[in-house]
Protein backbone atom coordinates (compact mmCIF):
# COMPACT_ATOMS: atom_id res chain seq x y z
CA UNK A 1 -100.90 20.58 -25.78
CA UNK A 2 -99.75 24.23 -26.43
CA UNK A 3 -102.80 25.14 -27.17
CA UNK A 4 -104.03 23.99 -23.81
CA UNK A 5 -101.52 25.20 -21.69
CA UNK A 6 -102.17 28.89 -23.20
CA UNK A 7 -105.93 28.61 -22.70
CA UNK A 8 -105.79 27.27 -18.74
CA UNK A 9 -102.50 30.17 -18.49
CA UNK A 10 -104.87 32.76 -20.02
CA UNK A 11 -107.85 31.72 -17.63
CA UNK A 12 -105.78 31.28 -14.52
CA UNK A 13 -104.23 34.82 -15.06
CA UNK A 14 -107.66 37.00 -16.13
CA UNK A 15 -110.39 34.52 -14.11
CA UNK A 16 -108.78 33.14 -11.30
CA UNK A 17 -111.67 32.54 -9.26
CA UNK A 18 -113.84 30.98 -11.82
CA UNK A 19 -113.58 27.11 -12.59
CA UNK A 20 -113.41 26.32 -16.12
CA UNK A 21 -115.73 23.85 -17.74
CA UNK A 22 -113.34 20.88 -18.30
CA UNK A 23 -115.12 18.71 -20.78
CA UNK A 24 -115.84 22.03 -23.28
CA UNK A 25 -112.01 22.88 -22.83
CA UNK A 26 -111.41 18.96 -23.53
CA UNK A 27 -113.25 19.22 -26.75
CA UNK A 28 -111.94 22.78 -27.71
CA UNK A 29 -108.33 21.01 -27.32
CA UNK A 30 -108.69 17.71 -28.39
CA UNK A 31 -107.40 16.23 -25.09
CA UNK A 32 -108.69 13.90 -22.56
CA UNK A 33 -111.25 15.73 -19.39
CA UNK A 34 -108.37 14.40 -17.09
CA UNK A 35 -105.42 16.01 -18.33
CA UNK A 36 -107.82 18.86 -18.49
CA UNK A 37 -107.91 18.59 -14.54
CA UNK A 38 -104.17 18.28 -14.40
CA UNK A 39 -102.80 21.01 -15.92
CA UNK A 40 -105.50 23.32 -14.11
CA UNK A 41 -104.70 22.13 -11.05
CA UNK A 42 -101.04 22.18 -11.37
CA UNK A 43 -98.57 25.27 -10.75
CA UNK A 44 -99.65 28.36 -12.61
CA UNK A 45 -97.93 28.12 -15.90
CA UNK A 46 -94.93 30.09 -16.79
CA UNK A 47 -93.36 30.58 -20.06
CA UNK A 48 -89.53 30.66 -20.08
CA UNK A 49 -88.49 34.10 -21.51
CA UNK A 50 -87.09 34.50 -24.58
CA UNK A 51 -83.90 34.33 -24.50
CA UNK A 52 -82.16 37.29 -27.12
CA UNK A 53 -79.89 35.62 -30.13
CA UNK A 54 -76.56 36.87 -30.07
CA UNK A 55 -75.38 38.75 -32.78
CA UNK A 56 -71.54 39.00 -33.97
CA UNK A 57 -72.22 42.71 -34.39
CA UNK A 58 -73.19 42.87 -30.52
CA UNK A 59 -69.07 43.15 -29.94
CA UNK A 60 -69.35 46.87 -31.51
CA UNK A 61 -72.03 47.57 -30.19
CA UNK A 62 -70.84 50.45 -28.27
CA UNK A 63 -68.77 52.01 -31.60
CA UNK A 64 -72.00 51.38 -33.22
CA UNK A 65 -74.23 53.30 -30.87
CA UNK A 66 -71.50 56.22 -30.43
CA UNK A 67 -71.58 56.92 -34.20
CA UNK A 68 -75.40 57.16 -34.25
CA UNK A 69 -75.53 59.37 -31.75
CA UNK A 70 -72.83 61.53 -32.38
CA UNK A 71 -72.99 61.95 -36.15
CA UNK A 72 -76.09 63.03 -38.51
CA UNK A 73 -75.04 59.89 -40.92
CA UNK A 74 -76.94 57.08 -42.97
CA UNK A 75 -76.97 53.77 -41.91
CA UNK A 76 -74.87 52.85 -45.04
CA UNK A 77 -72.72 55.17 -44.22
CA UNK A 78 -72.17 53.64 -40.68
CA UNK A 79 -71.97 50.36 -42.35
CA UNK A 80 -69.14 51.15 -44.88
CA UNK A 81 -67.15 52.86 -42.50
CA UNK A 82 -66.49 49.70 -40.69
CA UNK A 83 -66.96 47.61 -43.11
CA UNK A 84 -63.71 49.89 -43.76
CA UNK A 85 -62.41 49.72 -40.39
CA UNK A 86 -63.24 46.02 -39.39
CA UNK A 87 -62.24 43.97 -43.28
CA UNK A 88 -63.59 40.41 -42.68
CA UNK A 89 -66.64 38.52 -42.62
CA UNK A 90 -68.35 40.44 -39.88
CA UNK A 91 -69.96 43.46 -41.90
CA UNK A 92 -70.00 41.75 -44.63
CA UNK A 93 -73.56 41.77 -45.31
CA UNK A 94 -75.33 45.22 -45.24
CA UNK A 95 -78.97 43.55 -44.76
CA UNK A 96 -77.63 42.13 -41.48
CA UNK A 97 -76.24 45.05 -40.12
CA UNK A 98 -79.57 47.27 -40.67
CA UNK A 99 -81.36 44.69 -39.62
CA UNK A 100 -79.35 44.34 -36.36
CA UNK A 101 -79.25 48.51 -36.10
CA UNK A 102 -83.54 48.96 -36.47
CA UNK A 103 -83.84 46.10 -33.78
CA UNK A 104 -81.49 48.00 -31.47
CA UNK A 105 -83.56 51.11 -31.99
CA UNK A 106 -80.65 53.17 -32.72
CA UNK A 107 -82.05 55.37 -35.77
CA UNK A 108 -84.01 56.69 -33.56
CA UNK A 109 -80.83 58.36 -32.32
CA UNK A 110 -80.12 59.99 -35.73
CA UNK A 111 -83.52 61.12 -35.61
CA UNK A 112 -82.81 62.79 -32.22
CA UNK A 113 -79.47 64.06 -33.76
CA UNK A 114 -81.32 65.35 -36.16
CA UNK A 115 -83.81 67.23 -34.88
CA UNK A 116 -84.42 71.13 -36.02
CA UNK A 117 -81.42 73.49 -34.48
CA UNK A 118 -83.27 76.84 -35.25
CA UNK A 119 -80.73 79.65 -35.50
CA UNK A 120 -79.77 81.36 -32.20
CA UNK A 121 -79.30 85.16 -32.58
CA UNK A 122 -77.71 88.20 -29.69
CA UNK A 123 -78.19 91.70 -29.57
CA UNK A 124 -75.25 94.06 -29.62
CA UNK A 125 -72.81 93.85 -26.37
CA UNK A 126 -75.07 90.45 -25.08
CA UNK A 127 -72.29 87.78 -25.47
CA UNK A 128 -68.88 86.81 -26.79
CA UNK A 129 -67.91 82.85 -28.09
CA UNK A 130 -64.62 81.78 -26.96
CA UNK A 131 -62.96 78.52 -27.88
CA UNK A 132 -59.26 77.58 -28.13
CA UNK A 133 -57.55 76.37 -31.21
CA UNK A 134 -55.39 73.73 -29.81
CA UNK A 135 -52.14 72.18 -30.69
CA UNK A 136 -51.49 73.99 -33.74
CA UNK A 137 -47.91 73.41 -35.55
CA UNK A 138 -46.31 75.64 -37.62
CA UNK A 139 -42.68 75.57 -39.39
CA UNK A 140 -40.22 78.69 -40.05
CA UNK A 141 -38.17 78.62 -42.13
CA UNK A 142 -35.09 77.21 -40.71
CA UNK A 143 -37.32 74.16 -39.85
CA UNK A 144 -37.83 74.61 -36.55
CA UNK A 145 -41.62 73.56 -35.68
CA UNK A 146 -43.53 75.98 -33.63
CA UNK A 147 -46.43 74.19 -31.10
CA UNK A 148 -49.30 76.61 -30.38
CA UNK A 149 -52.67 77.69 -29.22
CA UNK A 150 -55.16 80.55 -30.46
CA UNK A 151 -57.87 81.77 -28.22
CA UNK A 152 -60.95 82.61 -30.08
CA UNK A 153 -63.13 85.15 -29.63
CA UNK A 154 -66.16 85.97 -31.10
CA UNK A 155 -68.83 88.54 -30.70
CA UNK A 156 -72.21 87.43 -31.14
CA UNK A 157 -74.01 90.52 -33.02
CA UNK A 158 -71.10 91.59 -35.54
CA UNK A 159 -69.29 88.94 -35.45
CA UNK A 160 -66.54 89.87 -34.76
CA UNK A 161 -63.23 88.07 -34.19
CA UNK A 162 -60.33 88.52 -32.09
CA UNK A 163 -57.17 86.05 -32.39
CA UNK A 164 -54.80 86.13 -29.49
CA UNK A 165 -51.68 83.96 -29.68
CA UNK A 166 -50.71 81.39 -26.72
CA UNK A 167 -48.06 78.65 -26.28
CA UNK A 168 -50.40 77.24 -23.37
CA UNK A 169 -53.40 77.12 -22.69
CA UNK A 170 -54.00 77.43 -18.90
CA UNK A 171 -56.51 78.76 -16.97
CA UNK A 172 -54.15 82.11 -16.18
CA UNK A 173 -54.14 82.12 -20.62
CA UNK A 174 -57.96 82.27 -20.24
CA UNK A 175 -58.03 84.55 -18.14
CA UNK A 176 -55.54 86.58 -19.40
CA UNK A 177 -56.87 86.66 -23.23
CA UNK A 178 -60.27 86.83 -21.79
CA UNK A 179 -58.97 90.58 -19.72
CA UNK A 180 -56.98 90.91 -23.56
CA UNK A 181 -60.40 90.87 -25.32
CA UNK A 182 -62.34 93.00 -23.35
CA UNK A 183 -59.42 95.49 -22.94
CA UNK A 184 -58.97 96.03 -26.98
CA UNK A 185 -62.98 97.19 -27.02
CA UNK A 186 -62.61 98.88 -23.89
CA UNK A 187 -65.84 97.10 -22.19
CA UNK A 188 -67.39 93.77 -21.15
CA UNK A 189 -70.26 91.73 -22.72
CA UNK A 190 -73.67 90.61 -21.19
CA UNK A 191 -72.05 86.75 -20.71
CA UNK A 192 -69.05 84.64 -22.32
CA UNK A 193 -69.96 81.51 -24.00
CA UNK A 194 -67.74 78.55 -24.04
CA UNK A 195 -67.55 74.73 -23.42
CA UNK A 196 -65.92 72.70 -20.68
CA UNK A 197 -62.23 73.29 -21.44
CA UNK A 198 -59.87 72.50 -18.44
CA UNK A 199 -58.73 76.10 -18.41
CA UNK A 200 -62.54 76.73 -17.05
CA UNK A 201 -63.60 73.73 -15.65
CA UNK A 202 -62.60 70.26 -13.53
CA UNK A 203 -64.78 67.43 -14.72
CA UNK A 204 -64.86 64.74 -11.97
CA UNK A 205 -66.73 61.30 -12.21
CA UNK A 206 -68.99 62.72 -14.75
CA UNK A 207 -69.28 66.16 -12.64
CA UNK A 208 -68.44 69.10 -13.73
CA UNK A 209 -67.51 71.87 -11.47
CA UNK A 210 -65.86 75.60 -12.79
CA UNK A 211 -62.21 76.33 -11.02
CA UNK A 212 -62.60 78.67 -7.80
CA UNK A 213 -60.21 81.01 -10.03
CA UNK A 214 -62.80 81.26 -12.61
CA UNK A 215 -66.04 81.76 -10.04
CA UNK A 216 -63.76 84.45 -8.95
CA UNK A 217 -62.83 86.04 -12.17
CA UNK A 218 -66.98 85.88 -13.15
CA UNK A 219 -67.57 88.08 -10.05
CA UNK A 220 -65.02 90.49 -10.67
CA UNK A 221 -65.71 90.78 -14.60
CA UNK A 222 -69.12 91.25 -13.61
CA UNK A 223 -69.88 88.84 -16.28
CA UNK A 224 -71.02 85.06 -15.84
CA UNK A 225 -69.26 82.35 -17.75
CA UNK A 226 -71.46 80.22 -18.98
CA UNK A 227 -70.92 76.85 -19.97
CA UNK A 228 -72.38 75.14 -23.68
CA UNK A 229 -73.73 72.28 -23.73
CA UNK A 230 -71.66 69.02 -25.02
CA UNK A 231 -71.83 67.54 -27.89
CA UNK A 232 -74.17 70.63 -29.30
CA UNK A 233 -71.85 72.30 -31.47
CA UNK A 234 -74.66 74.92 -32.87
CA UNK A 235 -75.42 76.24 -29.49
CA UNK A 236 -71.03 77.78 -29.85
CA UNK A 237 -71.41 77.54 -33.52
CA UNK A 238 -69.80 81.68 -34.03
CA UNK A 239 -66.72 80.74 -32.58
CA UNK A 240 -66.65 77.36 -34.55
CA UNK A 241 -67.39 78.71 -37.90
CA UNK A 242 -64.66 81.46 -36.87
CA UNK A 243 -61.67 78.75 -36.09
CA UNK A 244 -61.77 78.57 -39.79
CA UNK A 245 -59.78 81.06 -40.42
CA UNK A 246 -56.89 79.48 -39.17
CA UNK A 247 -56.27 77.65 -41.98
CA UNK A 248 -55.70 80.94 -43.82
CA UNK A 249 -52.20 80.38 -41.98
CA UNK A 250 -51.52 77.53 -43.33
CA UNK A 251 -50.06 78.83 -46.76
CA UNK A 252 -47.11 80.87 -45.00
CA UNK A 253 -45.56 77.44 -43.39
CA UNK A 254 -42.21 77.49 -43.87
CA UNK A 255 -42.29 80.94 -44.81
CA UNK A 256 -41.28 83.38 -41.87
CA UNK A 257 -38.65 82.96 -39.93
CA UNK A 258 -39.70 84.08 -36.10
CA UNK A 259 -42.19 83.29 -33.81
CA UNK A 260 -42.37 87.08 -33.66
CA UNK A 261 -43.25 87.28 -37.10
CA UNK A 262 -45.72 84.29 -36.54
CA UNK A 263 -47.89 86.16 -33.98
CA UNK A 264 -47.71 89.43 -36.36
CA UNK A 265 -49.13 87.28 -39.12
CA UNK A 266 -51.78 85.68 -36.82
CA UNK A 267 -52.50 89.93 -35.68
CA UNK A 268 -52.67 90.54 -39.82
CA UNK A 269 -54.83 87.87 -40.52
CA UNK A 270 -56.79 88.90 -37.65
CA UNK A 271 -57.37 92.44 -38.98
CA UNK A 272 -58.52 91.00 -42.42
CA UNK A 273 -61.28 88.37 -41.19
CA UNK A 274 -62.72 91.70 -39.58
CA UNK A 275 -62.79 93.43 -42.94
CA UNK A 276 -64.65 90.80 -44.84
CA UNK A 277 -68.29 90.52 -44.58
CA UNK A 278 -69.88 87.98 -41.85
CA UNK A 279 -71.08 85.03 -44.29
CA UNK A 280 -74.49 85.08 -41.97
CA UNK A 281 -74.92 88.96 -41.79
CA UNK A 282 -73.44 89.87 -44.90
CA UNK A 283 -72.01 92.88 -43.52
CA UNK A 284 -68.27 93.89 -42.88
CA UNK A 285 -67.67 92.85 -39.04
CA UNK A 286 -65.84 95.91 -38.21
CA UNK A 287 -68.42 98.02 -38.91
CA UNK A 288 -71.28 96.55 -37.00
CA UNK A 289 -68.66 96.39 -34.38
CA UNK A 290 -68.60 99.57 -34.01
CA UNK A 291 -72.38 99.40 -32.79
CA UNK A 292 -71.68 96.04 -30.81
CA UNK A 293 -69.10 98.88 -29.00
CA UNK A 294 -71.75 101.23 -27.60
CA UNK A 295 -73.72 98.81 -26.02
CA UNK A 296 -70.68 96.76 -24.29
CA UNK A 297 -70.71 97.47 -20.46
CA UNK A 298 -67.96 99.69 -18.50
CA UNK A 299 -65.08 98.13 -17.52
CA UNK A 300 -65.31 99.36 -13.38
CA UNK A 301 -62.47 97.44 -12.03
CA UNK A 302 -59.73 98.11 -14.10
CA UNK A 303 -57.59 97.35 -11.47
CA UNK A 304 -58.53 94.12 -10.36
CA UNK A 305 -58.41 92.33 -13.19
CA UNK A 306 -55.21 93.84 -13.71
CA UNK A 307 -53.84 92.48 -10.68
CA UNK A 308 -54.68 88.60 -11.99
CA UNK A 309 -51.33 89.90 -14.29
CA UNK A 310 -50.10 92.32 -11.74
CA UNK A 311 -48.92 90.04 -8.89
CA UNK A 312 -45.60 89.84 -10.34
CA UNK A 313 -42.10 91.18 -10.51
CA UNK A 314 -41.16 93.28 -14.04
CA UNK A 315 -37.76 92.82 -14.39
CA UNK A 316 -35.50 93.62 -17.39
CA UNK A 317 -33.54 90.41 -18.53
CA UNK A 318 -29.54 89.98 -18.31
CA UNK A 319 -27.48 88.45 -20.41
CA UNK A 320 -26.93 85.39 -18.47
CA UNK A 321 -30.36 84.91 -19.79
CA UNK A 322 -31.70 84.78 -15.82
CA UNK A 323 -34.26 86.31 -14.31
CA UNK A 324 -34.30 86.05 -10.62
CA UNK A 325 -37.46 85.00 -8.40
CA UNK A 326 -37.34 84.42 -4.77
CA UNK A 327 -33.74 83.77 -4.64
CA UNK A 328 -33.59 81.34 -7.78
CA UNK A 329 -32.64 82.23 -11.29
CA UNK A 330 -34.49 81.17 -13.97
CA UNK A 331 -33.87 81.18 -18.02
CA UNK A 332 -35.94 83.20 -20.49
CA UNK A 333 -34.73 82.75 -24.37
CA UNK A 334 -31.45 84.43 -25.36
CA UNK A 335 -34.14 86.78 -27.77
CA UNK A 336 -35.39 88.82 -24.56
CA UNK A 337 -32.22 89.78 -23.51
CA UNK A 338 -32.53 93.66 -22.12
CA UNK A 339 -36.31 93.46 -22.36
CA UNK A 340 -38.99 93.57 -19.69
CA UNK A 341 -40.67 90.47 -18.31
CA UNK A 342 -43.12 90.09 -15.85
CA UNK A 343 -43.21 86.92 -13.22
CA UNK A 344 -46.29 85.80 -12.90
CA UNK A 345 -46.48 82.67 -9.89
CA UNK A 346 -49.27 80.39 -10.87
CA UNK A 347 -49.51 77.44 -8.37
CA UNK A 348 -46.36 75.74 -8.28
CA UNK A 349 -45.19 76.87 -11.42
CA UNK A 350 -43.07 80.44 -12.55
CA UNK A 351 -44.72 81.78 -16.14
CA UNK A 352 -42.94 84.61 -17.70
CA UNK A 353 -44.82 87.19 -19.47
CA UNK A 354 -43.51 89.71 -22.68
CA UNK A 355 -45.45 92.13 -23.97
CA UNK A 356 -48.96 89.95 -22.30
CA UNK A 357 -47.56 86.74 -24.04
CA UNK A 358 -46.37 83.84 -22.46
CA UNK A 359 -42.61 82.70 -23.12
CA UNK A 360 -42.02 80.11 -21.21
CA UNK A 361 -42.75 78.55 -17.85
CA UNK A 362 -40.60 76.62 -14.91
CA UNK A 363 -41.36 74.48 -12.13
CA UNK A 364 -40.42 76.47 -8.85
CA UNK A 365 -36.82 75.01 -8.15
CA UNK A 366 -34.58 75.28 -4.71
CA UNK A 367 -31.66 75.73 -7.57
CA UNK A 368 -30.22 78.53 -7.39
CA UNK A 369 -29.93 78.31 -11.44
CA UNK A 370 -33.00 77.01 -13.55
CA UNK A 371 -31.68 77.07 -17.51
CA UNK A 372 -33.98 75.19 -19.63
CA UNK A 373 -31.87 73.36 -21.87
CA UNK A 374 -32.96 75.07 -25.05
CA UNK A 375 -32.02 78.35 -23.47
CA UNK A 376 -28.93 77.49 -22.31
CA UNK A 377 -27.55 75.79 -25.49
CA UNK A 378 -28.87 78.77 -27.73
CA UNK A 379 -27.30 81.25 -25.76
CA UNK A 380 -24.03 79.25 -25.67
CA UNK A 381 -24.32 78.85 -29.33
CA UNK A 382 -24.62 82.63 -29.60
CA UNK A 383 -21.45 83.25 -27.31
CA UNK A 384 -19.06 80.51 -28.89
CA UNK A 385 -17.15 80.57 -32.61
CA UNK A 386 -19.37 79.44 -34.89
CA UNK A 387 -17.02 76.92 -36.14
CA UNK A 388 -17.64 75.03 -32.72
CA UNK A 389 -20.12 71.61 -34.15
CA UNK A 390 -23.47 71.68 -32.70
CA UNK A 391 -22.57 68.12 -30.69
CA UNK A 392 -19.50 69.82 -28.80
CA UNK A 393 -22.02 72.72 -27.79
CA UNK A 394 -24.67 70.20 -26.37
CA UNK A 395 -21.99 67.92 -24.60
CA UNK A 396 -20.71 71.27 -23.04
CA UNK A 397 -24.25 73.00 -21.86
CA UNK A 398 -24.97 68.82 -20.61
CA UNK A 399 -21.64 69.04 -18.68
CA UNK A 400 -22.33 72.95 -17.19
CA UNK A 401 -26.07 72.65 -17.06
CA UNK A 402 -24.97 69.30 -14.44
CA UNK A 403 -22.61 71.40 -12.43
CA UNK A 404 -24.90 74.05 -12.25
CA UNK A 405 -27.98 71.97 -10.67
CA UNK A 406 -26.05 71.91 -7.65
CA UNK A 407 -25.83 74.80 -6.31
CA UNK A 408 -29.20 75.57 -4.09
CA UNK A 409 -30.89 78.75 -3.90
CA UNK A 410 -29.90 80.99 -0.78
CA UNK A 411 -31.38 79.87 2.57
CA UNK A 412 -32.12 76.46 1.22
CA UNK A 413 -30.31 73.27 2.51
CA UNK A 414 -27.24 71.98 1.01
């Protein structure tokens, strides 16, 4: 009966205009003229689809797919690292699971990931790499764990690296290691290269747009930003074969004994990468540097990218550790006493600058005090007998730092 059903469906659907010749199709099928008749003259026929068989890998099926796409791997590989991850009778049977990943089509992704990525090379002055290194920790001596950021630089033709210390990583710290970078070799490259970090851009809803800050900063660099693709690592690949070199840091943990001293040994290490030989080039980066120099473009406006660090107040610190800013005080660490800080206002927030690093940073306040707790118990510390315990010096700065929330800034209510 099948068989009939697929001859008068096949007929129907290629010769619908022609009748068939019942008796031949009755002897071709082995069934009766009559039911012949009656399936030809009933309802075209329609096969119910197939319906897919379930899997019990179809639950992971999105981990699955991610790892194929996003890593150059085996499909063993794949398979042990959840068998790993997921222990149980699932991926238990690695015949299953390739079977399940070829009828899903998804080592064709692999292939895709693993398609050529021929070398992309610059000429001298055409483009810098910057990345940050993010959330980096590092413990002095006394303990005390230091949380970080290093913003990467790399030039293209030579090389060339430049390490600038940052406790955040805003869009101001891009843009002020960005002015830090071009500063040191006195011009400006042909573009800057990097991905879509928050300091550069707001992703929305899958869109990706850069801040109006940044447009502005492009125009006034004379110098687009442009943005790598995701998930292509080789097209930023400098700057991510340079953020090795921050592991060369990771021998002197517990070792110094500042955050001064820190950022000196970040500057040292610095000056070293520069005098080693690029692993690509083979050549010492400092010297082809010195060619990547000549064909940098001229810094022309000097003073407007200063002023993105400019609109602020210098102002030498006191020893109450205050530094004042539109009528409210606010606390830098006991360390900067009788040095100068600049104010720099960035949205709703006060950042305070020494020596183009960033110290620390408040929410704008009505108070007419603003001690960060840290600031105010260190400095109390410093003041009081050092046979005072450290839990008598936090109840007191608790107990003055509550008083002292009170009072409101001049000209603000009560």
């Amino acid at each position: 009966m099948n068989k009939l059903k697929g001859e008068i469906h096949f007929l129907k659907e290629n010769f619908p205009d022609i009748k068939p010749n019942f008796s031949e199709l009755a002897r071709e099928t082995g069934v009766s003229r009559q039911t012949v008749a009656k399936y030809w003259r009933a309802p075209v026929f329609q096969s119910k689809p197939r319906q897919k068989k379930r899997s019990k890998f179809d639950p992971y099926y999105p981990e699955i797919r991610e790892k194929f796409e996003n890593t150059p791997t085996t499909i063993m590989a794949v398979f042990k690292y959840f068998q790993l991850k997921y222990p149980g009778d699932v991926f238990r049977s690695y015949e299953s699971f390739k079977s399940y990943v070829k009828a899903n089509k998804l080592t064709e992704l692999r292939k895709e990931l693993m398609k050529p990525h021929l070398r992309f090379e610059t000429g001298p002055g055409e483009q810098i790499q910057v990345d940050w290194k993010e959330d980096l920790h590092f413990t002095l001596r006394s303990g005390e764990v230091i949380t970080f950021n290093i913003y990467t630089a790399v030039y293209g033709y030579s090389r060339y690296v430049e390490l600038i210390y940052s406790p955040t990583r805003t869009t101001l710290d891009f843009i002020r290691c960005t002015i830090e970078v071009m500063k040191r070799a006195g011009g400006r490259p042909g573009e800057f290269l990097t991905d879509n970090m928050a300091a550069v851009v707001n992703v929305s809803q899958g869109r990706k747009r850069k801040h109006t800050v940044i447009e502005q900063f492009e125009k006034d660099i004379e110098s687009p930003i442009r943005l790598a693709r995701p998930k292509s690592p080789q097209t930023k690949g400098k700057v991510e074969s340079a953020n090795r070199f921050i592991e060369w840091l990771q021998p002197w943990q517990g070792e110094l004994d500042t955050e001064e001293e820190l950022i000196e040994k970040i500057s040292e290490i610095n000056r070293e990468i520069n005098r080693e030989p690029s692993r690509t080039t083979h050549q010492i980066r400092r010297l082809l540097m010195i060619k990547e120099k000549e064909h940098l473009r001229p810094l022309t406006k000097l003073p407007v990218l200063d002023s993105y660090l400019s609109d602020v107040k210098t102002q030498k610190v006191p020893s109450t550790m205050l530094v004042e800013y539109k009528g409210s005080g606010y606390s830098v660490p006991k360390q900067l006493i009788g040095k100068t800080v600049k104010l720099v206002q960035s949205d709703d927030e006060l950042q305070v600058y020494y020596n183009s690093r960033l110290v620390c940073t408040h929410k704008l306040s009505e108070n007419r005090f603003n001690y960060k707790t840290e600031h105010y118990t260190d400095g109390l510390r410093a003041s009081l007998s050092s046979n005072i315990s450290d839990s008598s010096i936090q109840q007191a700065a608790a107990h003055n730092l509550a008083q002292l929330a009170r009072i409101k800034a001049k000209g603000t209510d009560k």
